[in-house]
C-alpha atoms as a PDB file:
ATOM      1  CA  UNK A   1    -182.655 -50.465-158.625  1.00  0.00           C
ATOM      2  CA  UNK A   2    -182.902 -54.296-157.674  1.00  0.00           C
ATOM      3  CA  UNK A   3    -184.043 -54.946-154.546  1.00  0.00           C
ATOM      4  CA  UNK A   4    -181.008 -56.042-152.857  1.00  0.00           C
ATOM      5  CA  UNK A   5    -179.514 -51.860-153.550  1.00  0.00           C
ATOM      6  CA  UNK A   6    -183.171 -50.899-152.569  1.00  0.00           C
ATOM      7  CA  UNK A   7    -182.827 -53.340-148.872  1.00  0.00           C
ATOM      8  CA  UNK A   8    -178.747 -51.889-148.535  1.00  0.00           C
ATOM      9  CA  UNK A   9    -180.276 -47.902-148.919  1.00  0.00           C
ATOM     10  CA  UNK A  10    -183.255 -48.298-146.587  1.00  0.00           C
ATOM     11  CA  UNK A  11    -181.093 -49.937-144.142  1.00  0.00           C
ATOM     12  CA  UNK A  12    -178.423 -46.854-144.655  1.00  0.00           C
ATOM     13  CA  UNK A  13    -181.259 -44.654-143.892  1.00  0.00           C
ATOM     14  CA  UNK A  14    -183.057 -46.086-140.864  1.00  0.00           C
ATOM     15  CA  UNK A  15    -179.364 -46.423-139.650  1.00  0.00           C
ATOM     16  CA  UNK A  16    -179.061 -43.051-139.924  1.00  0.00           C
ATOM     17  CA  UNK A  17    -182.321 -41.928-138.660  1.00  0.00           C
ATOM     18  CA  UNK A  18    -181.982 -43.722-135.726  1.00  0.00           C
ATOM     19  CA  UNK A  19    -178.303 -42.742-134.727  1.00  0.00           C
ATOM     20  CA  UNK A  20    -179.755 -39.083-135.191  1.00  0.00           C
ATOM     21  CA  UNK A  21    -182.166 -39.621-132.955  1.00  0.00           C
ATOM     22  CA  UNK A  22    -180.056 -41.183-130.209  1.00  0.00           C
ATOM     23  CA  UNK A  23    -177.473 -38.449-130.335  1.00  0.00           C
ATOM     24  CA  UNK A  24    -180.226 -35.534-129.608  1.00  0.00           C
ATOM     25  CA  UNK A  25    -182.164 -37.832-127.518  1.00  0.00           C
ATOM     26  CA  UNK A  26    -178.846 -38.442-124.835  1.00  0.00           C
ATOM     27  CA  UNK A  27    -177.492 -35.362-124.863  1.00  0.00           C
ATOM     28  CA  UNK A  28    -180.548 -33.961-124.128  1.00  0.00           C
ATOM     29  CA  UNK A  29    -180.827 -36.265-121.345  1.00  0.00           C
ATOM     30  CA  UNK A  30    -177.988 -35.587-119.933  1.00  0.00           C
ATOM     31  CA  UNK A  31    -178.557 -32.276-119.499  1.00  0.00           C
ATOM     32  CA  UNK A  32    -181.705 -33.737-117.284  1.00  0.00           C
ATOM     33  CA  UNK A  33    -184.489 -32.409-120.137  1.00  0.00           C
ATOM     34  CA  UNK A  34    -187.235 -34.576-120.175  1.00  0.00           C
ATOM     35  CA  UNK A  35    -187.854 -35.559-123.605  1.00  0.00           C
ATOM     36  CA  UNK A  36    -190.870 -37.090-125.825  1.00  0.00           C
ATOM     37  CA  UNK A  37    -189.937 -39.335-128.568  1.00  0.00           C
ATOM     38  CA  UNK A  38    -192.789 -40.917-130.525  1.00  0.00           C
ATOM     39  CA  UNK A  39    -195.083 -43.584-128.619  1.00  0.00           C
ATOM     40  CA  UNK A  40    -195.091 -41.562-125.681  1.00  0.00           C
ATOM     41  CA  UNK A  41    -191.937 -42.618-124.168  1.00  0.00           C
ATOM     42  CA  UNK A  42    -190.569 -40.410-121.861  1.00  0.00           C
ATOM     43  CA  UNK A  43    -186.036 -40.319-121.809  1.00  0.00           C
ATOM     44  CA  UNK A  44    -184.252 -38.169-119.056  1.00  0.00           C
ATOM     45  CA  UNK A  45    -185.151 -37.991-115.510  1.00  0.00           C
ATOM     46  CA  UNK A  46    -185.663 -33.836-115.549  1.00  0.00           C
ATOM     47  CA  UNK A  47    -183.088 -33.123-113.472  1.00  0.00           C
ATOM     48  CA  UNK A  48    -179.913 -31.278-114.617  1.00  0.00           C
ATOM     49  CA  UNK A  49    -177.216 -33.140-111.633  1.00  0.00           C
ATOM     50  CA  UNK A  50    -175.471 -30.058-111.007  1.00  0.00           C
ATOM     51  CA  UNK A  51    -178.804 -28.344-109.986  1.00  0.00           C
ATOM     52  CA  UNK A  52    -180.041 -31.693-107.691  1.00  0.00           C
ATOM     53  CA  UNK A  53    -180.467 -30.393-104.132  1.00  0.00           C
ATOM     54  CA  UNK A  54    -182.067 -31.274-101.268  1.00  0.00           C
ATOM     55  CA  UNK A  55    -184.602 -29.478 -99.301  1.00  0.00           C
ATOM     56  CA  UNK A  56    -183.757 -29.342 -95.318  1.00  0.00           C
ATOM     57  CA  UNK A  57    -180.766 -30.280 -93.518  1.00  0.00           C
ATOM     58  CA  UNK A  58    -179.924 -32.807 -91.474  1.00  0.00           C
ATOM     59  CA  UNK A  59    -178.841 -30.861 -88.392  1.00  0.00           C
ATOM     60  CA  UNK A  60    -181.109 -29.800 -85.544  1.00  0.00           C
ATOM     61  CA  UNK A  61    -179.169 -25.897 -85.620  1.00  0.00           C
ATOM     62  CA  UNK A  62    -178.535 -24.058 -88.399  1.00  0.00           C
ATOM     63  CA  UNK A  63    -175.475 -22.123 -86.933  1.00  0.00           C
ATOM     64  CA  UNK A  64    -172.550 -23.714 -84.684  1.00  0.00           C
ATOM     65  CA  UNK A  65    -173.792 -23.009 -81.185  1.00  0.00           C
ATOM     66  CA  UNK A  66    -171.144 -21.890 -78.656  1.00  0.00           C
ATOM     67  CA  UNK A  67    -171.096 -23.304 -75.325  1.00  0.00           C
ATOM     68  CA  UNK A  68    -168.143 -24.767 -72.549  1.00  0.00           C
ATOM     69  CA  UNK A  69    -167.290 -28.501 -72.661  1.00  0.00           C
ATOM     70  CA  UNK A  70    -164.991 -29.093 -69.892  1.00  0.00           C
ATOM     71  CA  UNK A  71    -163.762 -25.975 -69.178  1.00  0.00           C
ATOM     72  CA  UNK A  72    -162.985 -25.130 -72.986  1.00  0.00           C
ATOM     73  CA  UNK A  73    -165.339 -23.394 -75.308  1.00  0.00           C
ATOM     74  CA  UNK A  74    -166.377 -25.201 -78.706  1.00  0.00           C
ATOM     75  CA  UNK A  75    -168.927 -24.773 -81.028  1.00  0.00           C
ATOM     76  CA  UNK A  76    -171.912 -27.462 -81.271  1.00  0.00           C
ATOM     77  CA  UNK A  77    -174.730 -28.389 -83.538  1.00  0.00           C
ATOM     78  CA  UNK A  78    -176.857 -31.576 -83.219  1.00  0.00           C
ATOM     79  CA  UNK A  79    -177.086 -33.958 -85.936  1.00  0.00           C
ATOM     80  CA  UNK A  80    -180.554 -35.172 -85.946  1.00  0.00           C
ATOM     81  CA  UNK A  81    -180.139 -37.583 -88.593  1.00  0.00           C
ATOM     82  CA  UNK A  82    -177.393 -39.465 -86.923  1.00  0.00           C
ATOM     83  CA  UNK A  83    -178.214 -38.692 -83.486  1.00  0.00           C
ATOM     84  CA  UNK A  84    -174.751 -37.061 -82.462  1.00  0.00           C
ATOM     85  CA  UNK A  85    -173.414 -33.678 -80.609  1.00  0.00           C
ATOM     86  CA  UNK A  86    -170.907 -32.928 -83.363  1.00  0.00           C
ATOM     87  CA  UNK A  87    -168.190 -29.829 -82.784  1.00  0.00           C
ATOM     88  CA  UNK A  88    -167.064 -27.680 -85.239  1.00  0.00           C
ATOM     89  CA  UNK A  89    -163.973 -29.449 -85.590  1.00  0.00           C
ATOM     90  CA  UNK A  90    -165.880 -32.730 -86.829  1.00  0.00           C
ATOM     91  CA  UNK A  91    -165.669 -34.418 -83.480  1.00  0.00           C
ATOM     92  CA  UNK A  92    -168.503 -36.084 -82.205  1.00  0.00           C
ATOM     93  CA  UNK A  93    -169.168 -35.385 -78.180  1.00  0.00           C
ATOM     94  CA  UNK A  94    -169.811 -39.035 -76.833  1.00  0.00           C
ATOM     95  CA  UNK A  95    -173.226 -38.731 -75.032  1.00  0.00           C
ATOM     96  CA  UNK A  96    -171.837 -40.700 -71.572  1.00  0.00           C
ATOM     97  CA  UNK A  97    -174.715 -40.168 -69.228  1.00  0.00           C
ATOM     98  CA  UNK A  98    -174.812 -37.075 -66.744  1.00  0.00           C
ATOM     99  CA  UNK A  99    -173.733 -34.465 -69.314  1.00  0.00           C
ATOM    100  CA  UNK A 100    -175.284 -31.464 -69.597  1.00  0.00           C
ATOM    101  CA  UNK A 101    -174.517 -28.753 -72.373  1.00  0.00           C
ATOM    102  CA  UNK A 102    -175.783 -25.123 -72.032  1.00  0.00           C
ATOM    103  CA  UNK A 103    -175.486 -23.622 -75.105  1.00  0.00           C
ATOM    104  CA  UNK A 104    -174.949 -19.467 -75.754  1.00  0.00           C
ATOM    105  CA  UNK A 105    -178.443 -19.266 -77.489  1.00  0.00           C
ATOM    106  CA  UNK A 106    -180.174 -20.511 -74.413  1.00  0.00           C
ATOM    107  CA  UNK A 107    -180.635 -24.302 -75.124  1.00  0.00           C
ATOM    108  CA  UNK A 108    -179.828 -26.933 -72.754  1.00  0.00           C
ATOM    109  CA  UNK A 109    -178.721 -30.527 -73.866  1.00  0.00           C
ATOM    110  CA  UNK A 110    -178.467 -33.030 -71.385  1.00  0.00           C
ATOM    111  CA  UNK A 111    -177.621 -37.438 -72.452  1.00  0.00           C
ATOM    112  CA  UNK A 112    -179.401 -39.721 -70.465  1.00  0.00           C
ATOM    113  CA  UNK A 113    -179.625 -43.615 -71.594  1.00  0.00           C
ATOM    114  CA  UNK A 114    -176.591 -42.418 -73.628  1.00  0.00           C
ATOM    115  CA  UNK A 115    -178.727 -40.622 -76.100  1.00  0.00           C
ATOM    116  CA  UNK A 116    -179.471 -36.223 -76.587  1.00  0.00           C
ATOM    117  CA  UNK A 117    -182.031 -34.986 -75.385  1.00  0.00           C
ATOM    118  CA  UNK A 118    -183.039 -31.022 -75.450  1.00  0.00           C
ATOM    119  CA  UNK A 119    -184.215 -29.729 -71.896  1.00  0.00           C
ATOM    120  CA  UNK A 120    -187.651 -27.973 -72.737  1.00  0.00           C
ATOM    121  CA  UNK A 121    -188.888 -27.435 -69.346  1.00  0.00           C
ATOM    122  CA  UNK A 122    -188.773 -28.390 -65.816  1.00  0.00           C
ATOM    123  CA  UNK A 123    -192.032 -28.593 -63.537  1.00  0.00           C
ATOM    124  CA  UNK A 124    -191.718 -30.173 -59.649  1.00  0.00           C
ATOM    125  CA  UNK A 125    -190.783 -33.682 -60.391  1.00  0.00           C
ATOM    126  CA  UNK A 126    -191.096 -33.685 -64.070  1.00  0.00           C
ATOM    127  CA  UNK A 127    -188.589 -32.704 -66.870  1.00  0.00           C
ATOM    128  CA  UNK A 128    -189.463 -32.568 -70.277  1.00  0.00           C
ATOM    129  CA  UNK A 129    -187.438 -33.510 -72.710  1.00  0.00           C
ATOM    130  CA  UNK A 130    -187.324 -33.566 -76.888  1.00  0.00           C
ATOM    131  CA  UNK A 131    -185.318 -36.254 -78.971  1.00  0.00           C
ATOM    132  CA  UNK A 132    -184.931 -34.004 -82.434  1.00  0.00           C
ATOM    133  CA  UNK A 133    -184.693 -36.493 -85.415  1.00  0.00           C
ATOM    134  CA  UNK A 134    -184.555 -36.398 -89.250  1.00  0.00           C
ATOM    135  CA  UNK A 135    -186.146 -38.871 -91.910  1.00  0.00           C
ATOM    136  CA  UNK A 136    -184.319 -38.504 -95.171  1.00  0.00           C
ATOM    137  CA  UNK A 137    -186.846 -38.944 -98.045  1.00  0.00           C
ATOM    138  CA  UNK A 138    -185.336 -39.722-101.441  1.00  0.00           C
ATOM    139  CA  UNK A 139    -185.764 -38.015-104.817  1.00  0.00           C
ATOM    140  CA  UNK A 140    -188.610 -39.196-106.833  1.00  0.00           C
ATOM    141  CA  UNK A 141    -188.699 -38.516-110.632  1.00  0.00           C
ATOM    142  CA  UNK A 142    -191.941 -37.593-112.356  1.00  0.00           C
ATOM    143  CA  UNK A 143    -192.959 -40.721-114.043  1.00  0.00           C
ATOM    144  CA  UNK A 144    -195.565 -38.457-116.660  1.00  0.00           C
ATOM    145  CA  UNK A 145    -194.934 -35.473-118.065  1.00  0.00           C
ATOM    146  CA  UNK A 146    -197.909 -34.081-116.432  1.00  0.00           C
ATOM    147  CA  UNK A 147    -195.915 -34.706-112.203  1.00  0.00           C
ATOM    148  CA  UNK A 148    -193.438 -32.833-111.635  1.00  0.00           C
ATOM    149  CA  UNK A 149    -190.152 -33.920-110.054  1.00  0.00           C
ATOM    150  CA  UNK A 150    -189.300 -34.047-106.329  1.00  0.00           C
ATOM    151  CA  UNK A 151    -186.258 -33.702-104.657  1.00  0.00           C
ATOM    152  CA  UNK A 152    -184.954 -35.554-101.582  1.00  0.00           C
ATOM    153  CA  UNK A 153    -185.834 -33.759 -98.689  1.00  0.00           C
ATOM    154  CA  UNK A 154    -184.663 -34.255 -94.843  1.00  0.00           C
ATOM    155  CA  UNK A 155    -187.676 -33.937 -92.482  1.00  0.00           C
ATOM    156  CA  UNK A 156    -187.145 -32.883 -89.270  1.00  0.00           C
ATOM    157  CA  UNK A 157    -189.568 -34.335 -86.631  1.00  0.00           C
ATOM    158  CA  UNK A 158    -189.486 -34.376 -82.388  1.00  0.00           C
ATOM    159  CA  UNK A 159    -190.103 -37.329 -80.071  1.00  0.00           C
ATOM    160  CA  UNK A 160    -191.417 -35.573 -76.790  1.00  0.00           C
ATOM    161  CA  UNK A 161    -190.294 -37.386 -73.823  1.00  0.00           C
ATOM    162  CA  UNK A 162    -190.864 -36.993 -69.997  1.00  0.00           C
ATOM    163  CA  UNK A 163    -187.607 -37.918 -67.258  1.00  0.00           C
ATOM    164  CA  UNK A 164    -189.037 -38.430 -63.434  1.00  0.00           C
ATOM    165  CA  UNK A 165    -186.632 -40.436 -60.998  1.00  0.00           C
ATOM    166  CA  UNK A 166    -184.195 -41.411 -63.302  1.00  0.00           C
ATOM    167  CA  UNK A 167    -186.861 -42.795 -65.821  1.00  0.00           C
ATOM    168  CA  UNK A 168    -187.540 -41.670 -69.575  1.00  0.00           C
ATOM    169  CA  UNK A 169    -190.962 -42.384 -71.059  1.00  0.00           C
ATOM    170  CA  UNK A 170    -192.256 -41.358 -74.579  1.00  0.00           C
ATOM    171  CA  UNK A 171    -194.833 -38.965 -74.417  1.00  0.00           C
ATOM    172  CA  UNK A 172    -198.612 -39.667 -76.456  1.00  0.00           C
ATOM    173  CA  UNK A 173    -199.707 -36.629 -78.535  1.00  0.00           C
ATOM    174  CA  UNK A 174    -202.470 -36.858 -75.933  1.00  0.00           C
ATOM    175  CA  UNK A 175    -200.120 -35.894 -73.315  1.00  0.00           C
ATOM    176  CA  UNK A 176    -198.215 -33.209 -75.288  1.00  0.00           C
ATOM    177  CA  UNK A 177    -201.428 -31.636 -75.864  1.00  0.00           C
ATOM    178  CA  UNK A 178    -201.833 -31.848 -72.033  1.00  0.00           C
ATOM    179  CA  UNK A 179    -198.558 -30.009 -71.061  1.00  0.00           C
ATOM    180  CA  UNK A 180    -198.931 -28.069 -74.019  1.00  0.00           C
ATOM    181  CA  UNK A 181    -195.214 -28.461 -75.508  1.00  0.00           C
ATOM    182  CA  UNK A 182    -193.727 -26.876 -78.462  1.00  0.00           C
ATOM    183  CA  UNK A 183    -192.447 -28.345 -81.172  1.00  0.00           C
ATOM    184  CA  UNK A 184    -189.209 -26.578 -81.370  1.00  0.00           C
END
């Protein structure tokens, strides 16, 4: 063989090698396998997409809620990620000031400053008050094959708040120690 046959076969093979290679190497990606090729490079992201999920919700209730609006009984659950009363219809109940929402399971929601605000407790002058809200926290995927992947995840968290003569302050952790509030 002269070395112009020898350059056109090794050239045929690496070709072929390397289209091999790429075939397994995306498919297996796609199905979200994390894969090793040599040099320690790392293909995929380890997640299969039709198994991504995400951990928490971004609703205060789990359930619709029953309660009256206006004479009429709907079904509520608060949206702590967006900050709305939203009806099982998809309607969102505008939070004009003065409303006040007793729900069947025992909760009362009351708007004030045009925001939601969940009635924990009443005591003389004061009223206590939480503002439920949820941080989304995006997927991360494992950079190593020694991490493992983590899926997005809504966090729920509560702002504890204290009305007294038409005036809403934000309570310290201090001060919800004091009163001793829950968190839910």
């Amino acid at each position: 063989m002269n070395n112009f046959q020898r350059l056109v076969f090794l050239v045929f093979l690496i070709k072929t090698l390397v289209v091999y290679t790429q075939g397994v190497t995306a498919l297996d990606a796609q199905k979200g396998v994390k894969v090793y090729l040599g040099g320690g490079q790392l293909q995929g992201n380890g997640f299969n997409n039709a198994d991504i999920k995400t951990i928490g919700s971004p609703f205060f209730h789990e359930n619709w809620i029953p309660t009256l609006f206006k004479e009429k009984k709907i079904s509520v659950k608060y949206d702590a990620f967006n900050s709305q009363m939203i009806t099982s219809s998809g309607q969102m109940l505008i939070p004009f000031d003065g409303i006040s929402l007793k729900l069947e399971n025992g909760e009362t929601w009351l708007t004030f400053n045009k925001k939601w605000y969940k009635l924990i407790n009443q005591k003389n002058d004061f009223t206590f008050l939480i503002k439920p809200y949820v941080k989304y926290k995006p997927r991360i995927t494992s950079r190593t094959g020694y991490q493992e992947d983590k899926p997005a995840e809504f966090v729920l968290t509560n702002q504890f708040f204290m009305l007294k003569k038409n005036s809403i302050n934000l309570l310290s952790k201090k001060e919800v120690k004091k009163y001793k509030l829950k968190k839910k």
